[in-house]
Protein backbone atom coordinates (compact mmCIF):
# COMPACT_ATOMS: atom_id res chain seq x y z
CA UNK A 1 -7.41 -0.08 -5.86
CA UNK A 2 -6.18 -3.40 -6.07
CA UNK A 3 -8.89 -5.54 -6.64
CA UNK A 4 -9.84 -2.63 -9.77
CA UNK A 5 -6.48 -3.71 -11.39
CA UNK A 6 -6.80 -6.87 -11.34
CA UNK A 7 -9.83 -7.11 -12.97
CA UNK A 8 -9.14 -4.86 -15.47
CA UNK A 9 -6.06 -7.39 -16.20
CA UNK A 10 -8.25 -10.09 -16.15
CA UNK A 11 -10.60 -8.54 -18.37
CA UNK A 12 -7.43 -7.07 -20.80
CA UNK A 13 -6.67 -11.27 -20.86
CA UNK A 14 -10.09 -11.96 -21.96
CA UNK A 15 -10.20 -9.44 -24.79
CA UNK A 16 -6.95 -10.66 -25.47
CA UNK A 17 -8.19 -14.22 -25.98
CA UNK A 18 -11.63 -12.92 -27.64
CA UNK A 19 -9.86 -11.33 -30.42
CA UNK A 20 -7.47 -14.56 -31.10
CA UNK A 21 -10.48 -16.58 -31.53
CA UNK A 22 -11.80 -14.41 -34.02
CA UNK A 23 -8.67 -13.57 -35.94
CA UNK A 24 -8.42 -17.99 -36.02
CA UNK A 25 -12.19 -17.58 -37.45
CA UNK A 26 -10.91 -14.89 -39.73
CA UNK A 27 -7.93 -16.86 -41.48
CA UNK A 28 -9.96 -19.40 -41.53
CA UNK A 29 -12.75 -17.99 -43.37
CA UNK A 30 -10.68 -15.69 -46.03
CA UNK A 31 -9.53 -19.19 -47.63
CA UNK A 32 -13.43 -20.54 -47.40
CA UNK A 33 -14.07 -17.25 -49.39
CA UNK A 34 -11.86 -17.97 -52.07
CA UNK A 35 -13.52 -21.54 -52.77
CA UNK A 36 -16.97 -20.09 -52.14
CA UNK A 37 -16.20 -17.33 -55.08
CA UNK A 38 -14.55 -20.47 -56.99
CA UNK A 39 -17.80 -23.07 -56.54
CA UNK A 40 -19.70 -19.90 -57.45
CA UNK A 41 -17.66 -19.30 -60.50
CA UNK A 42 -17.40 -22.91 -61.42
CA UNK A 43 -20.70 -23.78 -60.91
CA UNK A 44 -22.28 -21.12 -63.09
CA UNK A 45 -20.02 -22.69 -66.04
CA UNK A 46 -21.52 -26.78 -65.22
CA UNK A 47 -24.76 -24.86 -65.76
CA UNK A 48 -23.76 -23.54 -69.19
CA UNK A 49 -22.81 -27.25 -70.10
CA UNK A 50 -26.18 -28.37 -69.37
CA UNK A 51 -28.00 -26.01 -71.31
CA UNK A 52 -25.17 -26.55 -74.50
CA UNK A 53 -26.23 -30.37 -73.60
CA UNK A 54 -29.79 -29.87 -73.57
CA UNK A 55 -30.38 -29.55 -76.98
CA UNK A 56 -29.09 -33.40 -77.31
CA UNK A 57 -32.17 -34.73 -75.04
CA UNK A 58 -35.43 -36.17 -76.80
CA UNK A 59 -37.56 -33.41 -75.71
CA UNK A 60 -40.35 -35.08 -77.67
CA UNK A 61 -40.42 -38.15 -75.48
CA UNK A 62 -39.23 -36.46 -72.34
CA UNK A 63 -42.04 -38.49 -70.05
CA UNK A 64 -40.72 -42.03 -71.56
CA UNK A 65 -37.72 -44.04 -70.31
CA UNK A 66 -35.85 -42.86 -73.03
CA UNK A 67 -35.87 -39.14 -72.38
CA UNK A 68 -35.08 -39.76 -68.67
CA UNK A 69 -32.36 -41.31 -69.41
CA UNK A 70 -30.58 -38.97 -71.61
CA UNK A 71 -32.18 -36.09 -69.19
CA UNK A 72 -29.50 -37.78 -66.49
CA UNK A 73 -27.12 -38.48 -68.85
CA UNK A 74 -26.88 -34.99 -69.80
CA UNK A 75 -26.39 -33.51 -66.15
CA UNK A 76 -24.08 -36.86 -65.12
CA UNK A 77 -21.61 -35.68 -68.07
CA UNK A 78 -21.86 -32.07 -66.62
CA UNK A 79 -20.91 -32.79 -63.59
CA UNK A 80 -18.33 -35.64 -63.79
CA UNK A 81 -15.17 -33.88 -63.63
CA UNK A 82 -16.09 -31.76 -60.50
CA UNK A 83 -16.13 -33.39 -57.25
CA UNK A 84 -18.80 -32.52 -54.29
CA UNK A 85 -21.71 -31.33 -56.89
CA UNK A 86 -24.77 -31.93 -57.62
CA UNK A 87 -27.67 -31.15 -59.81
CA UNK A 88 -30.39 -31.52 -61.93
CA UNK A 89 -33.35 -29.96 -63.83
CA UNK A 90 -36.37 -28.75 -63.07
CA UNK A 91 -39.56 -27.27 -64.70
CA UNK A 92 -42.92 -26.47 -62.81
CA UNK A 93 -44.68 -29.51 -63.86
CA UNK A 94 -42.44 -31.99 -63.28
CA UNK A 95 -40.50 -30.44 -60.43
CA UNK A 96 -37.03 -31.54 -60.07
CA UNK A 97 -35.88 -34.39 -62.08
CA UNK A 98 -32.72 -36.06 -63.69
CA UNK A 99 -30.95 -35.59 -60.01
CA UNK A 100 -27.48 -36.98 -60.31
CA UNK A 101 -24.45 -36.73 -58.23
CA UNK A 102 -21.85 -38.44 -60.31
CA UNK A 103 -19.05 -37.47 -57.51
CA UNK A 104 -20.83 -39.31 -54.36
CA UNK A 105 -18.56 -40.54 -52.39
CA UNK A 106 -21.04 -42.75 -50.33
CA UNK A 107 -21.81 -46.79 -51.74
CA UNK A 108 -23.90 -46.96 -54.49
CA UNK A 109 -25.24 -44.22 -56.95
CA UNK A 110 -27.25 -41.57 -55.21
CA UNK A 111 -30.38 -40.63 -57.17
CA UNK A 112 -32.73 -39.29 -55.02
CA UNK A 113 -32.78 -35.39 -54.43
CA UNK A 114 -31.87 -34.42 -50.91
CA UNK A 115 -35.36 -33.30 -49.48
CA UNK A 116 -34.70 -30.73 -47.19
CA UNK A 117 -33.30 -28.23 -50.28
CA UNK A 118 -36.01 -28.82 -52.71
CA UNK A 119 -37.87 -25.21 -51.39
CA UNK A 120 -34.47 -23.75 -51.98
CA UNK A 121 -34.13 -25.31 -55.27
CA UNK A 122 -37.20 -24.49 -56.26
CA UNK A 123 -37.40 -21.16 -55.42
CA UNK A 124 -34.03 -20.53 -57.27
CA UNK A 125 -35.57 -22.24 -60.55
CA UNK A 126 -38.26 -19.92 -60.47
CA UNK A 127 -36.14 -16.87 -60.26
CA UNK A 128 -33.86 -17.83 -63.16
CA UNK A 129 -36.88 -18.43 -65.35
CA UNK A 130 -38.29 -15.05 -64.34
CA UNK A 131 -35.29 -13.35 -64.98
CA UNK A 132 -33.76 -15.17 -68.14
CA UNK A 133 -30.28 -15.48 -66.91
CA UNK A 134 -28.27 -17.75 -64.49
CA UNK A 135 -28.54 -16.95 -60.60
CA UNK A 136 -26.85 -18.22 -57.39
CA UNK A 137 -26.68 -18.10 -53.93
CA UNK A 138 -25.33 -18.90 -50.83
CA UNK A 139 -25.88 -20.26 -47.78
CA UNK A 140 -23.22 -19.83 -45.09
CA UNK A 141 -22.35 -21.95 -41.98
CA UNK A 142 -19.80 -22.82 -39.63
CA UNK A 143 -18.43 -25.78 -41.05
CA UNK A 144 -19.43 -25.64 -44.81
CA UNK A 145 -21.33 -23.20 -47.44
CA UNK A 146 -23.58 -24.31 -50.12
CA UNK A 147 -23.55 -22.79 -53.16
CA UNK A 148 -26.71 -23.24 -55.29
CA UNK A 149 -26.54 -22.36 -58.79
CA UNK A 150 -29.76 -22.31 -61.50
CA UNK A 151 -29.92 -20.99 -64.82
CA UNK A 152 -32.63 -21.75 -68.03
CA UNK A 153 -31.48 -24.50 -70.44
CA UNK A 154 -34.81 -24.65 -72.16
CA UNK A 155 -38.08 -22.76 -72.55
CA UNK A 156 -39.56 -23.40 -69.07
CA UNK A 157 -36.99 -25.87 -67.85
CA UNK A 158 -33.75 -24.81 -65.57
CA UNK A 159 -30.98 -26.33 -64.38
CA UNK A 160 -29.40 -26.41 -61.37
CA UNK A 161 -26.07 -27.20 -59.36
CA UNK A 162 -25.31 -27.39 -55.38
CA UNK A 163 -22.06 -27.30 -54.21
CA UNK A 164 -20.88 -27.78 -50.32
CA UNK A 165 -18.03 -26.20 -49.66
CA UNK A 166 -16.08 -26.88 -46.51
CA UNK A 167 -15.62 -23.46 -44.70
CA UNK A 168 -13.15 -24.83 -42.23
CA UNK A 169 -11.77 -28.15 -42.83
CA UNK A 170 -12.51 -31.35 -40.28
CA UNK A 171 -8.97 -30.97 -39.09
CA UNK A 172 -8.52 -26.82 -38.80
CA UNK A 173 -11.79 -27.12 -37.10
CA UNK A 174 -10.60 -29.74 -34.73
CA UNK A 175 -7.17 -27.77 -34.12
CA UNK A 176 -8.85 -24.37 -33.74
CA UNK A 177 -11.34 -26.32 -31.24
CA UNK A 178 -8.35 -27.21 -29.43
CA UNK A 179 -6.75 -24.63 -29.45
CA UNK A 180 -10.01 -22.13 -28.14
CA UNK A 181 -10.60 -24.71 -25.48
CA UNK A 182 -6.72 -24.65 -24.44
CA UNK A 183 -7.34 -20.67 -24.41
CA UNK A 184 -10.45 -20.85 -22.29
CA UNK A 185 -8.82 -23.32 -20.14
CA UNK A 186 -6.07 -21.30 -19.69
CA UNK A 187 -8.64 -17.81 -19.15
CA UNK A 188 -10.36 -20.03 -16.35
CA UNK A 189 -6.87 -20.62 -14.91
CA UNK A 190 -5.88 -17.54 -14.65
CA UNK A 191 -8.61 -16.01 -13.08
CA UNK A 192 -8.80 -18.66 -10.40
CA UNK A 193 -5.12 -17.80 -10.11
CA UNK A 194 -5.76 -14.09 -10.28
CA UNK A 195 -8.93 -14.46 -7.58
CA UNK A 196 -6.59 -16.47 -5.35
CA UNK A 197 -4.11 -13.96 -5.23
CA UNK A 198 -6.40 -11.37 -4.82
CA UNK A 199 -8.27 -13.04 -1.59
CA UNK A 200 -4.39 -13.21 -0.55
CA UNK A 201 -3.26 -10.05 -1.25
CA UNK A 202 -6.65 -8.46 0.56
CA UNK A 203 -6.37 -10.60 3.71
CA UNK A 204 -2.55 -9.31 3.89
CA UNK A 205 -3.62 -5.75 3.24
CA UNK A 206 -6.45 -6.36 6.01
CA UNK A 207 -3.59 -7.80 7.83
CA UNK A 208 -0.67 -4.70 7.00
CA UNK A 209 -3.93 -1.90 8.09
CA UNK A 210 -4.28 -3.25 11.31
CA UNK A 211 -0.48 -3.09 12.08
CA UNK A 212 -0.56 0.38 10.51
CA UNK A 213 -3.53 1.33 12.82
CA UNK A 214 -1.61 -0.58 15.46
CA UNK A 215 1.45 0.99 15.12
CA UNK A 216 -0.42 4.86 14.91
CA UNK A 217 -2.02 3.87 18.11
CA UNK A 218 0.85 2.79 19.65
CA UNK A 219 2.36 6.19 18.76
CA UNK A 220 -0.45 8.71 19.52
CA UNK A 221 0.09 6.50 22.81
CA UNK A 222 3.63 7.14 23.38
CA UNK A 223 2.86 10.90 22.54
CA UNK A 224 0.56 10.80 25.16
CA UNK A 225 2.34 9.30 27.45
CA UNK A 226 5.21 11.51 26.41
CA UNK A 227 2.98 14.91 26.87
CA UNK A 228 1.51 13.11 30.36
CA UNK A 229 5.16 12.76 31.74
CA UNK A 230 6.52 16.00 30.71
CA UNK A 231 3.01 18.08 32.51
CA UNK A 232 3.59 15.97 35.57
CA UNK A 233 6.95 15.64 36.13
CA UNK A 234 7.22 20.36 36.18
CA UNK A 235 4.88 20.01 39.06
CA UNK A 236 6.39 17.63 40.55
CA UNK A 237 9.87 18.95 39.92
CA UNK A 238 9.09 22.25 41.25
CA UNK A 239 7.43 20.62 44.55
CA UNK A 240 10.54 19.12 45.13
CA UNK A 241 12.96 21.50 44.70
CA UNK A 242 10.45 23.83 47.24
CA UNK A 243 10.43 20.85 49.19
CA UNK A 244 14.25 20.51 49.43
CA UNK A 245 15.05 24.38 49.48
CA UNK A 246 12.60 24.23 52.49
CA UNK A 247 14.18 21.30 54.63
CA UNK A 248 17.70 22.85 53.78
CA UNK A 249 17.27 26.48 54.72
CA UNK A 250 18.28 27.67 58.36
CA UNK A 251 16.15 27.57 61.21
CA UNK A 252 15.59 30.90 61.41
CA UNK A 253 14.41 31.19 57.70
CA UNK A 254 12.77 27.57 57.65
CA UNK A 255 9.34 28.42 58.74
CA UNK A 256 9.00 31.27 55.64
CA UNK A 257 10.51 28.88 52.99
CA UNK A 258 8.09 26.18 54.52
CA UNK A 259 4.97 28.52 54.05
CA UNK A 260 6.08 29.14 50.40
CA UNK A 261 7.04 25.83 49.68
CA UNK A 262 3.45 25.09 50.32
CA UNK A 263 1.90 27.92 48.58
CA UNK A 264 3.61 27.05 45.75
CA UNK A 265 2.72 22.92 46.33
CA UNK A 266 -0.90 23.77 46.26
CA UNK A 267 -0.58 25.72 43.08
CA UNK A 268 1.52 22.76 41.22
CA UNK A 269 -1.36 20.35 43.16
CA UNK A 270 -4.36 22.52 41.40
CA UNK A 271 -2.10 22.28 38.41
CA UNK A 272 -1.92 18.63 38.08
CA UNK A 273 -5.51 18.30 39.35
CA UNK A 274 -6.85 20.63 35.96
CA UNK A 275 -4.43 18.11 33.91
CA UNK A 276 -6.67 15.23 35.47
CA UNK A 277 -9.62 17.01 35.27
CA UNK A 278 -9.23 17.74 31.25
CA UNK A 279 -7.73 14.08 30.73
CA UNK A 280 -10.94 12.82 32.01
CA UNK A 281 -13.20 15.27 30.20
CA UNK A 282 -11.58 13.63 27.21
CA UNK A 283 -11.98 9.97 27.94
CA UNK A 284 -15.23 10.25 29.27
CA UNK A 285 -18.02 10.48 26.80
CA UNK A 286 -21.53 12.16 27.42
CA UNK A 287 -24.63 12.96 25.48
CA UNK A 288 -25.51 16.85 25.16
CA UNK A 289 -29.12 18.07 26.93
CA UNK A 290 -29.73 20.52 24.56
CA UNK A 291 -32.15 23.39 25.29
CA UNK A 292 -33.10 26.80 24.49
CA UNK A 293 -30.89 29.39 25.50
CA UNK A 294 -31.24 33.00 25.28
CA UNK A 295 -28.03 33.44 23.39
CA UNK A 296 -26.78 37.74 24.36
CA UNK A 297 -27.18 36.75 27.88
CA UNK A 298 -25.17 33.68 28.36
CA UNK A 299 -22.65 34.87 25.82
CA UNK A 300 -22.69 38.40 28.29
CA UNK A 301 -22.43 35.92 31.20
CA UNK A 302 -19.37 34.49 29.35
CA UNK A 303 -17.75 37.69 29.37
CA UNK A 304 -18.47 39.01 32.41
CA UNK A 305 -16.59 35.83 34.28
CA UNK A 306 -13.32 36.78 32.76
CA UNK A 307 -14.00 40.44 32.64
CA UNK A 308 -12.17 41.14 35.64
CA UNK A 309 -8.77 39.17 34.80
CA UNK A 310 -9.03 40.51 31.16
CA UNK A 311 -8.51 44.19 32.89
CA UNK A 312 -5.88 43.33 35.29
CA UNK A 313 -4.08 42.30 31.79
CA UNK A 314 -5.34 45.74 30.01
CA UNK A 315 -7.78 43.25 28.19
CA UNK A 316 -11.36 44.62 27.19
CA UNK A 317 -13.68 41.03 25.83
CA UNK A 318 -16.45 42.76 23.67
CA UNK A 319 -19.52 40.80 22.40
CA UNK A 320 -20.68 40.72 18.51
CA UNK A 321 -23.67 39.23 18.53
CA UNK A 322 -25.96 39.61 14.63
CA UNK A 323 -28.83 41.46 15.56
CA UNK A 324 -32.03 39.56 15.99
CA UNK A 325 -30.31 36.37 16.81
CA UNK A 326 -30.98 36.13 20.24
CA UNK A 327 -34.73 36.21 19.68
CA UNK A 328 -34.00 33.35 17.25
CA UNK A 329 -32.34 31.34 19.99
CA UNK A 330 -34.69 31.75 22.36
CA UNK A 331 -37.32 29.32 21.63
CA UNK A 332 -34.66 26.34 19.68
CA UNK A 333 -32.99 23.85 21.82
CA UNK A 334 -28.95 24.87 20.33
CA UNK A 335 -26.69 23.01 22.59
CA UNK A 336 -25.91 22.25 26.03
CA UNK A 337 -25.56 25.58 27.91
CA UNK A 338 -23.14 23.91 30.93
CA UNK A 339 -21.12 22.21 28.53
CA UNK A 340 -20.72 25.12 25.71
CA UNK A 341 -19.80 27.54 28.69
CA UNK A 342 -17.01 25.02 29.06
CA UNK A 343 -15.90 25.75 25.85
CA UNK A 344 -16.13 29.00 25.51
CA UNK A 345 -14.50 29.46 29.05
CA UNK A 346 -11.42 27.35 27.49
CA UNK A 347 -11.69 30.11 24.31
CA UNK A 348 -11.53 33.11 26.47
CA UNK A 349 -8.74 31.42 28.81
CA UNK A 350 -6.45 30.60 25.89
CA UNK A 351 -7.44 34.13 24.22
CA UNK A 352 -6.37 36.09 27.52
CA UNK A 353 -3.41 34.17 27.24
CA UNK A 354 -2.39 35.14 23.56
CA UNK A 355 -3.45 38.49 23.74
CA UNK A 356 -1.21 41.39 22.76
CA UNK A 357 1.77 41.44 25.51
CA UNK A 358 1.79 44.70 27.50
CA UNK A 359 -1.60 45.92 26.14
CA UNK A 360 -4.45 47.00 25.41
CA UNK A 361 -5.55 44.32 24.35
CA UNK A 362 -8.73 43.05 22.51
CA UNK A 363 -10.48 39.77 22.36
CA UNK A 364 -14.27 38.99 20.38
CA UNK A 365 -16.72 36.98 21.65
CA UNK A 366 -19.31 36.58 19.15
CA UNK A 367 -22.01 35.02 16.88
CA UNK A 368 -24.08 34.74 13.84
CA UNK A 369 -26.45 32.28 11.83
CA UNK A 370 -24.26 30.59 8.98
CA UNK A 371 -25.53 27.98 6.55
CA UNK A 372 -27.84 26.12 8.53
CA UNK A 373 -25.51 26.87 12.17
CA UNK A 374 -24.76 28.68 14.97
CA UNK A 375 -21.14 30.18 14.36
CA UNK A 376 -19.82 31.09 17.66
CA UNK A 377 -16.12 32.94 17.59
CA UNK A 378 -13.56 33.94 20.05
CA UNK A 379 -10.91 35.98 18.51
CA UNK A 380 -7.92 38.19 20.20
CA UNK A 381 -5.32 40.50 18.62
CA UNK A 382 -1.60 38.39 19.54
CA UNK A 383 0.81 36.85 17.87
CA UNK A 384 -1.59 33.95 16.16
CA UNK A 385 -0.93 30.27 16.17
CA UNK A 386 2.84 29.47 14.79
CA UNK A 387 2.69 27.50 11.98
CA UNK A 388 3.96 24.64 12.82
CA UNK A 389 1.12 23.94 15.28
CA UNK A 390 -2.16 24.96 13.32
CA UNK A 391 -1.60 21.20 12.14
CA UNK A 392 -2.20 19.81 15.34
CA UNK A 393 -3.95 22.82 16.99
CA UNK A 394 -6.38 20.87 18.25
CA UNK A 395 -4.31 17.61 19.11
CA UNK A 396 -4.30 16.50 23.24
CA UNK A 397 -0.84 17.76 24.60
CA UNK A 398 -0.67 20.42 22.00
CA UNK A 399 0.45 23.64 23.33
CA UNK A 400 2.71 26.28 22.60
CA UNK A 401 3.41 28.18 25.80
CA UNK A 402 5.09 27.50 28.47
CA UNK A 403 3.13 26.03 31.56
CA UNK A 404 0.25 25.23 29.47
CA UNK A 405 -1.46 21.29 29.28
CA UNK A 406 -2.36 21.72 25.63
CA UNK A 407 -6.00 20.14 26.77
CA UNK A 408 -8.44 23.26 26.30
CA UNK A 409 -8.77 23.47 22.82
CA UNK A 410 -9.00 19.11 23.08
CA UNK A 411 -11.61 19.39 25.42
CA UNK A 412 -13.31 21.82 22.95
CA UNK A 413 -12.94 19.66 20.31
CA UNK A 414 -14.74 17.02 21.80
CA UNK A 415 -17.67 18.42 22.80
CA UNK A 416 -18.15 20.52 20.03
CA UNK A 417 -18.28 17.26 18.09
CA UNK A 418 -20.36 15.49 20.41
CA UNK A 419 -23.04 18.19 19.68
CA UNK A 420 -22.57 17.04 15.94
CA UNK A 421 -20.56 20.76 15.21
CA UNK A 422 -17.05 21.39 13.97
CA UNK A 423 -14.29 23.80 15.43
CA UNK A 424 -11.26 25.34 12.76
CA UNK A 425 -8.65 28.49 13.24
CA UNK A 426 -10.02 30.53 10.80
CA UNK A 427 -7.20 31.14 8.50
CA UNK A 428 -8.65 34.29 7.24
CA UNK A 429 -8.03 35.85 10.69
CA UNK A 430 -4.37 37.29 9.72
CA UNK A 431 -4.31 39.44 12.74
CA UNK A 432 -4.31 37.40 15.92
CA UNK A 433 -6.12 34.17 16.61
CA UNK A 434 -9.58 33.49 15.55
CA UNK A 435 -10.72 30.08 16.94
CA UNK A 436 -14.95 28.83 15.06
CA UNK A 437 -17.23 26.96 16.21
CA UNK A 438 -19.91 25.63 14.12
CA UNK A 439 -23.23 24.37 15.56
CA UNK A 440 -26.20 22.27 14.09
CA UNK A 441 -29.14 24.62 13.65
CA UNK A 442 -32.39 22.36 14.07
């Protein structure tokens, strides 16, 4: 996000400096206009004075000394008076001729055409012959225009004018030179400046992300540790105070509080030894060995190993399996039988626990092809999930009953996942708890 805005600043300075350089251009150029119209203007009327002068040069001697020289002296008057043009005449036998540039401001008089505008000068002669009336045109460029002018002064003779015209003078050209390489200079500054900082402000960001992921660590840590303390210290709190009650009572009630002190230690010692036992399901990863199971029976063979605590609590587990799935299953390698029974013993263990106080209860075991999985379900009729925990349903150390780890549904978690699946509460289930599990179908 960062290094997107700052490039589009940098590229906002750019544009920025783009469009001064070509609003410099601009002002420049709308005053190069107004002398380009004016040479056009101007030049048009020189022409006129060499075709009013034109009828003053010995036409009948034109190829003698004579005739040249009032041929030149006609276009030298015409152009005296304006400085940076140049002409002469031209007809298609003799090409140009009478060239004179009464204005140069080189030494010595300049009488020779320039060479590389003859074809332009030519073809412009040509036209205004064709056409009978004066022409012009104009050839643009960065530092000056030319203007070339031609019109007839005679039958099959035509004059003609160039002007240069400086589009942007010596100095403005210097200055804005200047100034666009002070602009670029500056662009190139600031997006060292701007890469600089960014390469900073990344590496701190780098540097601020691994605190953060430090720091949630660190906390998921001391929730853990938090979660650890509080499930071991009960058991170790109630073995105590058995202990204690035992050591203190009379001798002739010592030996029974000694028996029950140690009925009730093993039970707190099986306790903490499931809390181990799930901790280290969690930390320790393994690869599923999937193979093909034949789905109704070892879902029935699910139920059936909690079938007989579900009716001490007034609990019937009932299968829903879609019809034809388990000849589907049979032959496609789903998961890893040991490992899902796992799960859906932790399901069935947490379901029985949630299930409607008092009875009857109800709790679903079942299954169905989705979108290209096995959905697997365990659902009972209690109280649901409170709010406040569907957040973190899943979390180790979650739990929401007393004497519980809050490691089943962990443990499910993680090997659900580690067949490439997904587990939710399924928030549709209004009525109850209704945990999914989602398998890849192959």
């Amino acid at each position: 996000m960062l290094k997107r805005d700052l490039l589009w600043s940098w590229a906002a300075i750019a544009a920025m400096v783009a469009l001064l350089i070509w609003l410099l251009l601009q002002l420049g150029r709308q005053g190069a206009d107004a002398q380009i119209v004016a040479a056009r203007t101007r030049a048009g009327a020189l022409c006129q004075i060499m075709r009013a002068g034109s009828g003053k040069m010995a036409l009948g001697d034109t190829n003698g000394a004579i005739g040249a020289a009032v041929e030149r002296a006609v276009v030298d008057m015409a152009l005296r008076e304006d400085a940076g043009v140049e002409g002469g005449l031209w007809t298609e036998e003799r090409g140009v001729f009478a060239y004179a540039f009464p204005t140069y401001d080189g030494s010595g008089v300049k009488d020779d055409a320039p060479a590389a505008e003859l074809p332009r000068i030519t073809t412009l002669a040509r036209r205004t012959l064709a056409v009978g009336a004066g022409v012009d045109e104009v050839r643009p460029g960065l530092r000056e225009a030319v203007v070339y002018t031609a019109c007839p002064v005679a039958t099959g003779m035509a004059g003609w004018t160039m002007t240069r015209v400086a589009t942007i003078a010596d100095s403005a050209l210097n200055h804005l030179i200047l100034a666009v390489s002070l602009l670029l200079g500056s662009l190139v500054m600031a997006g060292a400046w701007f890469a600089f900082l960014l390469m900073r402000w990344g590496r701190e960001a780098q540097r601020l992300s691994e605190l953060l992921v430090a720091s949630e660590r660190m906390a998921a840590l001391g929730g853990l540790a938090a979660g650890l303390a509080h499930e071991i210290r009960n058991p170790l709190g109630t073995i105590r105070m058995k202990a204690e009650n035992a050591l203190a009572a009379p001798p002739a009630k010592r030996q029974a509080r000694t028996e029950a002190a140690l009925q009730t230690t093993l039970g707190q010692v099986q306790r903490l030894e499931t809390l181990v036992s799930s901790l280290l399901a969690l930390t320790q990863s393994f690869h599923p060995r999937r193979a093909p199971v034949a789905l109704a029976g070892w879902l029935e063979q699910c139920r059936l190993t909690h079938a007989e605590a579900a009716a001490e609590m007034a609990v019937t587990i009932t299968l829903d399996v879609e019809a034809g799935l388990d000849q589907a299953t049979r032959d496609i390698a789903l998961f890893d039988a040991a490992h899902m029974e796992r799960v859906i013993d932790n399901l069935l263990l947490n379901a029985l626990t949630h299930a409607r106080a008092g009875g009857p209860g109800h709790i679903v075991l079942g299954a169905a092809r989705g979108d290209a999985c096995l959905r697997l379900w365990v659902s009972d009729d209690g109280s649901g999930v409170p709010p406040p925990l569907r957040a973190t349903l899943f979390d180790p150390l979650v739990t929401g009953r007393a004497g519980g780890t809050g490691l089943g549904l962990a443990v499910v978690r993680e090997v659900v996942q580690a067949h490439g699946g997904s587990v939710a509460l399924d928030p549709a289930h209004t009525h109850g708890t209704r945990i999914v599990l989602e398998l890849p179908w192959p």
